[in-house]
N, C-alpha and C. Protein backbone atom coordinates (compact mmCIF):
# COMPACT_ATOMS: atom_id res chain seq x y z
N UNK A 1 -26.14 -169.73 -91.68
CA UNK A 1 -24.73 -169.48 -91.56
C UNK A 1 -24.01 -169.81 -92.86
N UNK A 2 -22.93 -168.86 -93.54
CA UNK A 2 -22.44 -169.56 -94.44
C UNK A 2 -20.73 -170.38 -93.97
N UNK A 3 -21.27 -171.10 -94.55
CA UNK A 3 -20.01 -172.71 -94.43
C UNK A 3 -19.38 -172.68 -95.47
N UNK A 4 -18.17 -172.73 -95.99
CA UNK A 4 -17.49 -173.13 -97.22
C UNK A 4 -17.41 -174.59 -97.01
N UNK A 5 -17.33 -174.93 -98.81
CA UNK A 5 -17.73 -176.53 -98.79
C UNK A 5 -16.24 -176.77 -99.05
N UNK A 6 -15.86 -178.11 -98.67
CA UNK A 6 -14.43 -178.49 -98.43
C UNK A 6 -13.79 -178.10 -100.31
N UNK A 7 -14.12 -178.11 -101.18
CA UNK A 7 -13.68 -177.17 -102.02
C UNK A 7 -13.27 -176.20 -102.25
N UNK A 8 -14.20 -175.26 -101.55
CA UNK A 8 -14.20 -173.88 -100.87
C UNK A 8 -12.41 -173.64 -100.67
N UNK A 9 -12.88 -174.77 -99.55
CA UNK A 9 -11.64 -175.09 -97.47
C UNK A 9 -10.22 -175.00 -98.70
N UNK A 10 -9.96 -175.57 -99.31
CA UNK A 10 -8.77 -175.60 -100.39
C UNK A 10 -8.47 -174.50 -101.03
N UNK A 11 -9.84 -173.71 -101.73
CA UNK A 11 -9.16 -172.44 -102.08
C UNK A 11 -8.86 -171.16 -101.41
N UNK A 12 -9.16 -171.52 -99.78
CA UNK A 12 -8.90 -170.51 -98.75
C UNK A 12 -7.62 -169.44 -99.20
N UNK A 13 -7.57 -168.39 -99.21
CA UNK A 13 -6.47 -167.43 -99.27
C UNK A 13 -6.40 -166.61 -97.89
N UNK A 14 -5.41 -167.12 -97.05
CA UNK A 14 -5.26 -166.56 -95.57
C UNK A 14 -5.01 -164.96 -96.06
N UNK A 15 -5.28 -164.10 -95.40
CA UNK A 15 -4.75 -162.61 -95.68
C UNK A 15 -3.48 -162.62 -94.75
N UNK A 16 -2.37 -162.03 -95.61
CA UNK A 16 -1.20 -162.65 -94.63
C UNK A 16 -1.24 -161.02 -94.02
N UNK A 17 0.19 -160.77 -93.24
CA UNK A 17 0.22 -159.44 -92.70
C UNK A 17 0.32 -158.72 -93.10
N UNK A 18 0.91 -158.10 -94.22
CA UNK A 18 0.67 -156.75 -94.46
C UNK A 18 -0.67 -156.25 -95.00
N UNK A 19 -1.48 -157.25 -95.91
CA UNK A 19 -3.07 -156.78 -95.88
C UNK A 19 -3.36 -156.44 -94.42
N UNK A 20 -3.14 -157.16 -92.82
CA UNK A 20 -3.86 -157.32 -92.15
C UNK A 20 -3.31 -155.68 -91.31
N UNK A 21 -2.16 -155.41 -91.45
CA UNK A 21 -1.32 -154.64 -91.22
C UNK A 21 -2.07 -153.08 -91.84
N UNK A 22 -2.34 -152.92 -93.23
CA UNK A 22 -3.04 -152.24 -93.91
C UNK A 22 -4.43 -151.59 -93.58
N UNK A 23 -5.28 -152.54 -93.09
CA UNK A 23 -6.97 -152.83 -92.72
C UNK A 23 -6.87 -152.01 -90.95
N UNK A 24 -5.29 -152.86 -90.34
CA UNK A 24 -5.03 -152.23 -88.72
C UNK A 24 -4.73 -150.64 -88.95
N UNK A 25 -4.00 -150.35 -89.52
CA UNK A 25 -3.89 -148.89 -89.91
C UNK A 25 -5.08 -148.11 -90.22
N UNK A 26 -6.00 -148.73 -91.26
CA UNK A 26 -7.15 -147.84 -91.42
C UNK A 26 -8.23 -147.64 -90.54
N UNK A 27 -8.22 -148.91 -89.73
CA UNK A 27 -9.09 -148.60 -88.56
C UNK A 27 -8.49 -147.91 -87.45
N UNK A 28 -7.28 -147.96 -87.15
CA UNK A 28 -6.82 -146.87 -86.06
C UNK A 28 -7.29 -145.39 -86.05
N UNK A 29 -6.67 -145.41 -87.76
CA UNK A 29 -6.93 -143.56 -88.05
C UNK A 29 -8.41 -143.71 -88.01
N UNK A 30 -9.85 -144.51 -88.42
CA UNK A 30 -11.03 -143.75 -88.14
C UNK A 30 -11.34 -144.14 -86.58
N UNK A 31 -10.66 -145.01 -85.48
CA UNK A 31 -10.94 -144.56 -84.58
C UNK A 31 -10.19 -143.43 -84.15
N UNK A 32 -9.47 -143.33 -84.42
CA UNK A 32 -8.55 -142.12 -83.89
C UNK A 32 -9.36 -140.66 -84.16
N UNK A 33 -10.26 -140.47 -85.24
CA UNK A 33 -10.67 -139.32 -85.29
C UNK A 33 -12.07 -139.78 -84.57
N UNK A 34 -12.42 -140.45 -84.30
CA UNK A 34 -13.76 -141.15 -83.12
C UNK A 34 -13.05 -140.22 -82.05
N UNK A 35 -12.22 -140.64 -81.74
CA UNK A 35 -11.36 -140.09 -80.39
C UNK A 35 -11.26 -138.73 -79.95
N UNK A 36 -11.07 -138.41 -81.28
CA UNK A 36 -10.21 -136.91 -81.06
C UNK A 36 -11.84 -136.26 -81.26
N UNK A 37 -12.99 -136.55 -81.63
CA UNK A 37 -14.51 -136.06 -81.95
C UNK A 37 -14.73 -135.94 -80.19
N UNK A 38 -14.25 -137.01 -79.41
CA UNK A 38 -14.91 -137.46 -77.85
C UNK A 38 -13.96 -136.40 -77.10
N UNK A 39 -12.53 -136.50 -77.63
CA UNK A 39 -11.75 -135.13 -76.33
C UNK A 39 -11.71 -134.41 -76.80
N UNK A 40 -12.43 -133.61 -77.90
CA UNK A 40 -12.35 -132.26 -77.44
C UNK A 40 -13.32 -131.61 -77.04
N UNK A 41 -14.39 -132.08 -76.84
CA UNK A 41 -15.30 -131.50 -75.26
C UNK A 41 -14.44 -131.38 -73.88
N UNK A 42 -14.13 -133.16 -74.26
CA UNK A 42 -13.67 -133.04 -72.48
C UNK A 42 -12.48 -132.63 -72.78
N UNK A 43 -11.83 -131.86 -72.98
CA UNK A 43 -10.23 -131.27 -73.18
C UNK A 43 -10.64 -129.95 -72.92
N UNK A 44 -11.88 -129.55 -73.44
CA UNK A 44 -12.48 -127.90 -73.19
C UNK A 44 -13.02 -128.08 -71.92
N UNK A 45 -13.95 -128.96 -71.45
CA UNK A 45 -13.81 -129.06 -69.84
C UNK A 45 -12.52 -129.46 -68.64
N UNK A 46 -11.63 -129.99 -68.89
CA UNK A 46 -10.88 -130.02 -68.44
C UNK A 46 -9.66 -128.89 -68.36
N UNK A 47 -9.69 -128.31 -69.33
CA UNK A 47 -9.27 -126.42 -69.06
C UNK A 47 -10.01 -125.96 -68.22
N UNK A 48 -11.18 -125.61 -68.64
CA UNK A 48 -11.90 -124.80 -68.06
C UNK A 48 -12.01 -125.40 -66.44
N UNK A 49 -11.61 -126.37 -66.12
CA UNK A 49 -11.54 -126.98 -64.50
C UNK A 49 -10.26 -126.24 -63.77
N UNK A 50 -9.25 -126.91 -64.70
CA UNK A 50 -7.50 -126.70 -64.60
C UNK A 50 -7.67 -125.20 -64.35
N UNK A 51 -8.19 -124.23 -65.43
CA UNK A 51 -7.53 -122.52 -65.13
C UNK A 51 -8.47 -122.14 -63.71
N UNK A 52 -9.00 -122.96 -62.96
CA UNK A 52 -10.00 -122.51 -61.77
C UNK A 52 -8.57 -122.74 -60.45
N UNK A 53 -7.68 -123.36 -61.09
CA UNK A 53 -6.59 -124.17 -60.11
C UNK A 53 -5.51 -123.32 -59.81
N UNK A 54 -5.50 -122.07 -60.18
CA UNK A 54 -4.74 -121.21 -60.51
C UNK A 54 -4.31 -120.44 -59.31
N UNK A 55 -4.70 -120.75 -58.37
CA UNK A 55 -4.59 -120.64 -56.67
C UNK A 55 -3.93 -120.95 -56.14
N UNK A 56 -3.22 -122.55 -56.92
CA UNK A 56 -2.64 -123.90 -55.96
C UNK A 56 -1.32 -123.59 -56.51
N UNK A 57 -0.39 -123.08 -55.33
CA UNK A 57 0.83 -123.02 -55.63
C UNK A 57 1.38 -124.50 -54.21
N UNK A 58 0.68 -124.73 -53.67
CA UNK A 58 1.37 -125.79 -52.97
C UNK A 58 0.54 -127.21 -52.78
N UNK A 59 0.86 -128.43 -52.06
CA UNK A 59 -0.39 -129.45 -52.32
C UNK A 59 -1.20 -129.30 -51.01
N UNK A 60 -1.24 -128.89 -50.43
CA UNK A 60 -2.23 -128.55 -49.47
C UNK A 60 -3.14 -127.23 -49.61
N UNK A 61 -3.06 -126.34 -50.64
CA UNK A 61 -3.80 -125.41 -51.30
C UNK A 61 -5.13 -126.72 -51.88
N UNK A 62 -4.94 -127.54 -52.36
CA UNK A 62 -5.90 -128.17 -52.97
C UNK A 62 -7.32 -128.58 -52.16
N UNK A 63 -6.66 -128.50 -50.89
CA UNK A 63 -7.57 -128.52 -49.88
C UNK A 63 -8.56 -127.30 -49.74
N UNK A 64 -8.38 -126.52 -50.52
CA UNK A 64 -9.33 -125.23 -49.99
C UNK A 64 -9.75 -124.50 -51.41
N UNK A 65 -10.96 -123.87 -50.81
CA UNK A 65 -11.96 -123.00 -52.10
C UNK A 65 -12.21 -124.28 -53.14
N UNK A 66 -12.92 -125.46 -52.89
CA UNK A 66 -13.04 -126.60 -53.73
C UNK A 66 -11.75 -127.28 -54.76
N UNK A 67 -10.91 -126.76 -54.14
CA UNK A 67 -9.70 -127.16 -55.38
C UNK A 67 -10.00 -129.08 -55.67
N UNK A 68 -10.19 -129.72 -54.18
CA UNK A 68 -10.14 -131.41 -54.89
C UNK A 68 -11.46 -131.48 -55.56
N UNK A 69 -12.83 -130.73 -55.43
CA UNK A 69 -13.83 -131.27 -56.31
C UNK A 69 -13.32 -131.25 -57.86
N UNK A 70 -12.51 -129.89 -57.92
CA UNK A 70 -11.95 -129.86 -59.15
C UNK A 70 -11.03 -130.35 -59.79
N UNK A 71 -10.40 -130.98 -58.58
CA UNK A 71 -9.18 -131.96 -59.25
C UNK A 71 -9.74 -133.19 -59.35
N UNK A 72 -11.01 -133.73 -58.67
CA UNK A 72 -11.77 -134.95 -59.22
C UNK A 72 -12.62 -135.03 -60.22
N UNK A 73 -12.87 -133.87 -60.60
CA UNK A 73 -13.67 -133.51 -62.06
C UNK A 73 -12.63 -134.15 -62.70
N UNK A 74 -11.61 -133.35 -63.03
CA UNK A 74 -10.79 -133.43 -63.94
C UNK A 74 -10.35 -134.87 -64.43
N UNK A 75 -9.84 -135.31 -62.94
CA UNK A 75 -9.36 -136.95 -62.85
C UNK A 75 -10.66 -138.14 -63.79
N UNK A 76 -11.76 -137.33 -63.09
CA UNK A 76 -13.33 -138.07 -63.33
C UNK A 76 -12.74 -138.45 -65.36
N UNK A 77 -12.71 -137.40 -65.33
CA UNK A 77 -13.50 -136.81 -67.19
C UNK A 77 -12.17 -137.68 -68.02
N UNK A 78 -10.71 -137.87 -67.25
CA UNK A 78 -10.07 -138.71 -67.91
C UNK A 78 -9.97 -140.21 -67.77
N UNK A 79 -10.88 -140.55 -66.72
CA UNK A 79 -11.07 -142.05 -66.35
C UNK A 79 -12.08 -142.40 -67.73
N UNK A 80 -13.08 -141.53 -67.47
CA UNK A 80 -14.38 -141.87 -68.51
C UNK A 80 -13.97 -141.88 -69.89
N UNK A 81 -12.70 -140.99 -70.31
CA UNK A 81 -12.09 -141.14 -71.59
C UNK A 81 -11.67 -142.20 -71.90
N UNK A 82 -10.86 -142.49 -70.74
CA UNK A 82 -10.00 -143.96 -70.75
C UNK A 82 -11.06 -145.12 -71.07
N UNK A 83 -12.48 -145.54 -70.02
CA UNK A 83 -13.11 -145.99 -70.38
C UNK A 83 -14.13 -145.57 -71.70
N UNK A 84 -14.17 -144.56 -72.22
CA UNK A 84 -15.09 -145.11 -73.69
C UNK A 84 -14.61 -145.31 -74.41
N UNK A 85 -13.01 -145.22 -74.71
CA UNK A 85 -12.13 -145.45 -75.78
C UNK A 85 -11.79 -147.17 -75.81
N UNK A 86 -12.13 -147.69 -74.81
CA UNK A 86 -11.62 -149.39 -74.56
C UNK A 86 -12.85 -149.74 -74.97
N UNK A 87 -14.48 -149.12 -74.92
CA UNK A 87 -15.65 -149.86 -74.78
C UNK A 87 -16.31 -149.15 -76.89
N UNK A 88 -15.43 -148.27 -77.29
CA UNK A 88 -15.73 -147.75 -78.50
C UNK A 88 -14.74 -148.93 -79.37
N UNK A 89 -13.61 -149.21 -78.53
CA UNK A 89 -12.76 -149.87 -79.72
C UNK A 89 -13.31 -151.07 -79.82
N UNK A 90 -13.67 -151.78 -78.35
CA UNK A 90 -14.80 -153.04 -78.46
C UNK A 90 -15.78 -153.49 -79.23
N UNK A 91 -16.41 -152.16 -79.15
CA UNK A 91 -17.59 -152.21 -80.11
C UNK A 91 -17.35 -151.91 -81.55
N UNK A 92 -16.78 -151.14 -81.83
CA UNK A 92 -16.13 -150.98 -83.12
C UNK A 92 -15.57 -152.55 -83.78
N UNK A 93 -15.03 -153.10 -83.27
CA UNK A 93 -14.24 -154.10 -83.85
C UNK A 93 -15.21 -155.64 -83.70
N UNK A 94 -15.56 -155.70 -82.47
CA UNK A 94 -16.72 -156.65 -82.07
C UNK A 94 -18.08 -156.70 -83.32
N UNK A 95 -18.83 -155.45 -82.99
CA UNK A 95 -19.83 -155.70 -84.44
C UNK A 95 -19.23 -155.51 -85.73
N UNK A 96 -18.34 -155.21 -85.72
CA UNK A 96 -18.33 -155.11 -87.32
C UNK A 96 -18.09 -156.57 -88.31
N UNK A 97 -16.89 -157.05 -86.87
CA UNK A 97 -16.34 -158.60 -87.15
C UNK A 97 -17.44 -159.31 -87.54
N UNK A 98 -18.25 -159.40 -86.27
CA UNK A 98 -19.66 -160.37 -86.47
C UNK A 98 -20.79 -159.92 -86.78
N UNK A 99 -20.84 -159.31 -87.69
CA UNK A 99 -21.14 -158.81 -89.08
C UNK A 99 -21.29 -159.75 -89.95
N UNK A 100 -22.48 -159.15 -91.03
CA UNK A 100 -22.38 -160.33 -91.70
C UNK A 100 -21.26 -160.40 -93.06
N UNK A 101 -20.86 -158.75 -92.56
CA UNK A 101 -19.59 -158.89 -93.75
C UNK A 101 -18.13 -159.35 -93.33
N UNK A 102 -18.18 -159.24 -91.65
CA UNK A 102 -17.39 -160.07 -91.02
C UNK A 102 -16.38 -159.20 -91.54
N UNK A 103 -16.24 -157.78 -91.29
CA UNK A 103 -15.02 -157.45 -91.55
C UNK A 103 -15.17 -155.57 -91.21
N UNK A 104 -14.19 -155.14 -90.21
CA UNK A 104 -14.36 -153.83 -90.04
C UNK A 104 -14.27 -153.00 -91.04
N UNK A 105 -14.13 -151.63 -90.97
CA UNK A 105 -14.16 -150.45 -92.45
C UNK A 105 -12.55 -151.06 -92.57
N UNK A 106 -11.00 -151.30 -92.17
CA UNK A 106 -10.11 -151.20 -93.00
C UNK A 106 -10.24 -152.67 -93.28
N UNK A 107 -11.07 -153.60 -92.59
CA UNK A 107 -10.79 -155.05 -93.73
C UNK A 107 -11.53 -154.99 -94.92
N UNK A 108 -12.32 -154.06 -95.07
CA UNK A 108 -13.40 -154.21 -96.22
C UNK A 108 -12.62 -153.39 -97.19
N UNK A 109 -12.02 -152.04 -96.87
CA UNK A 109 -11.23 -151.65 -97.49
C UNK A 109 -10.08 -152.39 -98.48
N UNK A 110 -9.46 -152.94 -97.41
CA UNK A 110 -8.51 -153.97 -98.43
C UNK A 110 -8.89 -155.34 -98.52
N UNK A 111 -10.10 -155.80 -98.37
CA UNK A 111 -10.50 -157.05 -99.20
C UNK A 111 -10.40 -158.36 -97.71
N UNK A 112 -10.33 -158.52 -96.70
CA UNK A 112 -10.33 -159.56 -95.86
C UNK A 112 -11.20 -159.44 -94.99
N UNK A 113 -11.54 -160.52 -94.37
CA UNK A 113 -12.66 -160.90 -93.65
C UNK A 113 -12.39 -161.68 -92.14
N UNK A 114 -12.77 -161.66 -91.44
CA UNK A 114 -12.73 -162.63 -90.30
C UNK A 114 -13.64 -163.62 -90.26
N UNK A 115 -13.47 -164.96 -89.99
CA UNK A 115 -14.40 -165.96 -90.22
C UNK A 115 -13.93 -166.82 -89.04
N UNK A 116 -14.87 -167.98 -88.60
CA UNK A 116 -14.11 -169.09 -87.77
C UNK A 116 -13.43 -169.89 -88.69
N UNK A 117 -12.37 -171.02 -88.31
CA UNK A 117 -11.67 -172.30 -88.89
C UNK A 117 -12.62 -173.10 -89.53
N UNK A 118 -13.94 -172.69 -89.77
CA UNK A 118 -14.91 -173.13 -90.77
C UNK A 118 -15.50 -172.49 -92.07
N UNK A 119 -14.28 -171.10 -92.08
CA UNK A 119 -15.16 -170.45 -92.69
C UNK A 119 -16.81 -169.77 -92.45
N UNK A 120 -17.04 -169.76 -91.51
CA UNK A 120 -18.16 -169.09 -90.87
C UNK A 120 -18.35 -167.88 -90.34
N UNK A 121 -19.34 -167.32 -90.09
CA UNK A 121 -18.92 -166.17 -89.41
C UNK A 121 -19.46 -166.16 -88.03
N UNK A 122 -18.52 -165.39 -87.40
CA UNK A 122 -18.24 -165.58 -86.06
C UNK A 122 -19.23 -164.89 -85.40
N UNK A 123 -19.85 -165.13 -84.25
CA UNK A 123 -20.17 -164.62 -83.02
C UNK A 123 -19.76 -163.71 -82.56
N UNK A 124 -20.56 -162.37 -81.79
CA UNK A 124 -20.34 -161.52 -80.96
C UNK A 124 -19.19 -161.68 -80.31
N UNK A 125 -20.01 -162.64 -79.50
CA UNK A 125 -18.57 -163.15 -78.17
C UNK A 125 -17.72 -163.46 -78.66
N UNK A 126 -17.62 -164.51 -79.85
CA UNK A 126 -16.34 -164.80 -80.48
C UNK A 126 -15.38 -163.47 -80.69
N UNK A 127 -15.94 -162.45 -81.33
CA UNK A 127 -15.21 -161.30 -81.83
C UNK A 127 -15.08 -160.83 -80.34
N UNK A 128 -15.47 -160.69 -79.73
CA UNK A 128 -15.15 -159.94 -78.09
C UNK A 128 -14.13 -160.91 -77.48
N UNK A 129 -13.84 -162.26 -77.94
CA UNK A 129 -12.51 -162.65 -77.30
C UNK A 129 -11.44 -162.28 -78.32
N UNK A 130 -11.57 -162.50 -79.74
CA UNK A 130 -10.81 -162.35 -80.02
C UNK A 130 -10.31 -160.92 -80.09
N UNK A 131 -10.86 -159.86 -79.87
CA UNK A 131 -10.24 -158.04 -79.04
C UNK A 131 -10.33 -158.17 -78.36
N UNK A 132 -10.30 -158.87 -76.74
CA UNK A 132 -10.00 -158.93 -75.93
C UNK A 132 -8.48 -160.01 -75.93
N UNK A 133 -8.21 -160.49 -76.78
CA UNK A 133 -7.12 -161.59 -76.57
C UNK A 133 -5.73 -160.99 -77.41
N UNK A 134 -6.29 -159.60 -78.14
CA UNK A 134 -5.02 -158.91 -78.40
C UNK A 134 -3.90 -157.98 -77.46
N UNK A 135 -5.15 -157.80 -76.31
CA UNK A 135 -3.71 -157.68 -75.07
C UNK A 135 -3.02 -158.50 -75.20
N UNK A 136 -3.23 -159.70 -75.27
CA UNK A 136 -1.63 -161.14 -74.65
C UNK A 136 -0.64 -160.59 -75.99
N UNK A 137 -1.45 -160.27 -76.90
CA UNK A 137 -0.55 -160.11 -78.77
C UNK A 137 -0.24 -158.47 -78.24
N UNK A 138 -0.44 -157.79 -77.59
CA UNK A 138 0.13 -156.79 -77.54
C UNK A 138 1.65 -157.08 -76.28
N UNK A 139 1.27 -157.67 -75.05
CA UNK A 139 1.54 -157.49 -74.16
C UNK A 139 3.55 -158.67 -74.83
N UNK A 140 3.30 -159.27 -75.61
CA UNK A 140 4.03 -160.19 -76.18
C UNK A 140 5.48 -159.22 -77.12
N UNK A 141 5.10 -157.88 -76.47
CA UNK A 141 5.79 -156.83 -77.55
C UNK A 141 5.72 -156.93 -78.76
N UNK A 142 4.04 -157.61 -79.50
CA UNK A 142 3.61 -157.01 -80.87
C UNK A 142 4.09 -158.51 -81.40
N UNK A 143 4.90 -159.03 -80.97
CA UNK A 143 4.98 -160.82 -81.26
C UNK A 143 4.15 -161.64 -81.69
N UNK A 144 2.84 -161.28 -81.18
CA UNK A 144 1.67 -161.74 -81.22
C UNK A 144 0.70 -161.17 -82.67
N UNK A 145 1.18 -160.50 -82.65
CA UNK A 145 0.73 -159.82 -84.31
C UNK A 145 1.37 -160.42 -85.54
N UNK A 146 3.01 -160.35 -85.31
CA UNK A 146 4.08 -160.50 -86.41
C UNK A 146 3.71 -162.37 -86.35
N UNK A 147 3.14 -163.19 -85.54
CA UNK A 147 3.18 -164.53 -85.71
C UNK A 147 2.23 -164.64 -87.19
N UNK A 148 1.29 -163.38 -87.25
CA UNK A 148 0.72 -163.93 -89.12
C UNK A 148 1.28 -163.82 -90.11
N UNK A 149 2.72 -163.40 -89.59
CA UNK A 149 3.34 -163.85 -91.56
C UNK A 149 4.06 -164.98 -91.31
N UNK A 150 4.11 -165.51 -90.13
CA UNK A 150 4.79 -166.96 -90.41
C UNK A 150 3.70 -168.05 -90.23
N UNK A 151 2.82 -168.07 -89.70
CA UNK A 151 1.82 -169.49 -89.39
C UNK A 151 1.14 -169.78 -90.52
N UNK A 152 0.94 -171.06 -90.49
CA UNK A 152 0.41 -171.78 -91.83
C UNK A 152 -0.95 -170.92 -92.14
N UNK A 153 -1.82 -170.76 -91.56
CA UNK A 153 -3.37 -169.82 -91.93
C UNK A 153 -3.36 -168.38 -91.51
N UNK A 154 -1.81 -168.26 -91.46
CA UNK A 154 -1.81 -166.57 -90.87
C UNK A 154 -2.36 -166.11 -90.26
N UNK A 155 -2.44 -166.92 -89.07
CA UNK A 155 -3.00 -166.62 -87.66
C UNK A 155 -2.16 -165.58 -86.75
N UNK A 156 -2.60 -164.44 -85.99
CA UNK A 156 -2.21 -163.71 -85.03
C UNK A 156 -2.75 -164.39 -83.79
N UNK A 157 -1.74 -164.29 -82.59
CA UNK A 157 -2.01 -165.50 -81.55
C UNK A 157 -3.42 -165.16 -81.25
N UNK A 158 -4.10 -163.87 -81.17
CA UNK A 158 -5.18 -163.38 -80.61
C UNK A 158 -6.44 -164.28 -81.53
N UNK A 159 -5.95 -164.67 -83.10
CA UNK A 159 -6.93 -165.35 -83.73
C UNK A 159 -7.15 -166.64 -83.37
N UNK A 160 -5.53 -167.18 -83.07
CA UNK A 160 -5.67 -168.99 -82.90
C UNK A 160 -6.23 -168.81 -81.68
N UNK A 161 -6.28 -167.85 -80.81
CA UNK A 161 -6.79 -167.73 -79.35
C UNK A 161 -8.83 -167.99 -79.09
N UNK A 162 -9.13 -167.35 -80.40
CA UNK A 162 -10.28 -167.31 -80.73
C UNK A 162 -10.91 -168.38 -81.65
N UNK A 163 -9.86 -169.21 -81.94
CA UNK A 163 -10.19 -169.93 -82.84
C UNK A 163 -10.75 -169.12 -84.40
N UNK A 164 -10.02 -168.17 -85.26
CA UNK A 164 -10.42 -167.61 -86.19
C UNK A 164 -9.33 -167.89 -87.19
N UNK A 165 -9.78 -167.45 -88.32
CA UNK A 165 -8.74 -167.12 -89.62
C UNK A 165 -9.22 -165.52 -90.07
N UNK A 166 -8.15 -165.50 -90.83
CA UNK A 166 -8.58 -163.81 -91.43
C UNK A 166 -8.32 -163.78 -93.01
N UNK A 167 -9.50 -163.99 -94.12
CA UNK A 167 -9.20 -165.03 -95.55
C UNK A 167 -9.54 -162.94 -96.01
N UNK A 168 -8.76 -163.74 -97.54
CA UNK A 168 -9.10 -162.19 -98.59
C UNK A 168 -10.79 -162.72 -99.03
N UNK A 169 -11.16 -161.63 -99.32
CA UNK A 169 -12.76 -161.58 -99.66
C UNK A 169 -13.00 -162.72 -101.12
C-alpha cells in the first residue's frame, strides 16, 4: 500500500472544487456517451414495440391483440436502462477510484486522485460507499458537493462519509 510519510501528510494539496468540478464534468460526458452507446438499441426496440400500439385508442384496448405484453416489453427495456446506468456508473467510478491510480478518466485528466485520510488508496468497498454516499450530497440539493470549497481538506460530505480526501497528483 502506499502511505505518505508525515512529511508527505504536510505537503498534501487537497484538490479544491473546481478541479473536482472539472474531473465531474469529464466523467459525466464519457459516461454519457456509455449511455447514449446502451439506448440506442433499446430506443430502436422500444419503437419498434410502441408503433405495434397503434390500435390503442382507449385503456382497455391494451387488453387485447397482446397490447400489455407490449407495454411490458417496453416498461421491461426502461427498468433495465434505469438499472445498468446506476450499476455502469458504480462500476465506472468504484474501479477506477480503487485503482491503483486511484483516480477516474476526468481525475487523471486534471491531475487528482482519491486516497483515504492516510493517503492510501482506497478499497473497492470504500469507493462503493463513497458513490453510494453521493445520494445524501445529491439529495442535500448539491450542498453536499459545494461543502469542498469550504472544508479544511476539501472534503464533499460523500468523502468525509467515506472517510476520503481528493489530493492533486
Amino acid at each position: 500500500m502506499e502511505t505518505l510519510r508525515a512529511s508527505e501528510q504536510e505537503d498534501i494539496q487537497y484538490a479544491g472544487f473546481w478541479l473536482r468540478f472539472a474531473a465531474y464534468i469529464i466523467d459525466k460526458l464519457i459516461l454519457g456517451v456509455m449511455g447514449f452507446i446502451l439506448a440506442v438499441p433499446a430506443i430502436i426496440i422500444i419503437v419498434t414495440f410502441a408503433l405495434g400500439l397503434d390500435n390503442v385508442s382507449e385503456p382497455v384496448d391494451l387488453l387485447a391483440d397482446g397490447n400489455l405484453l407490449k407495454v411490458g416489453v417496453i416498461v421491461g427495456i426502461i427498468m433495465l436502462l434505469a438499472l445498468f446506468s446506476i450499476v455502469i456508473g458504480w462500476l465506472y467510478y468504484a474501479l477506477f477510484e480503487s485503482s491503483k491510480h486511484g483516480a477516474t478518466l476526468g481525475k487523471l485528466a486534471v491531475g487528482i486522485k482519491v486516497t483515504n485520510c492516510m493517503g492510501e488508496r482506497i478499497s473497492f468497498g470504500q469507493a462503493t460507499g463513497r458513490y453510494f454516499a453521493k445520494i445524501i450530497s445529491d439529495l442535500t440539493v448539491y450542498i453536499g458537493y459545494i461543502m469542498a470549497g469550504f472544508t479544511e481538506k476539501k472534503q464533499a460530505l460523500h468523502d468525509m462519509l467515506a472517510n476520503c480526501i481528493v489530493i492533486k497528483r
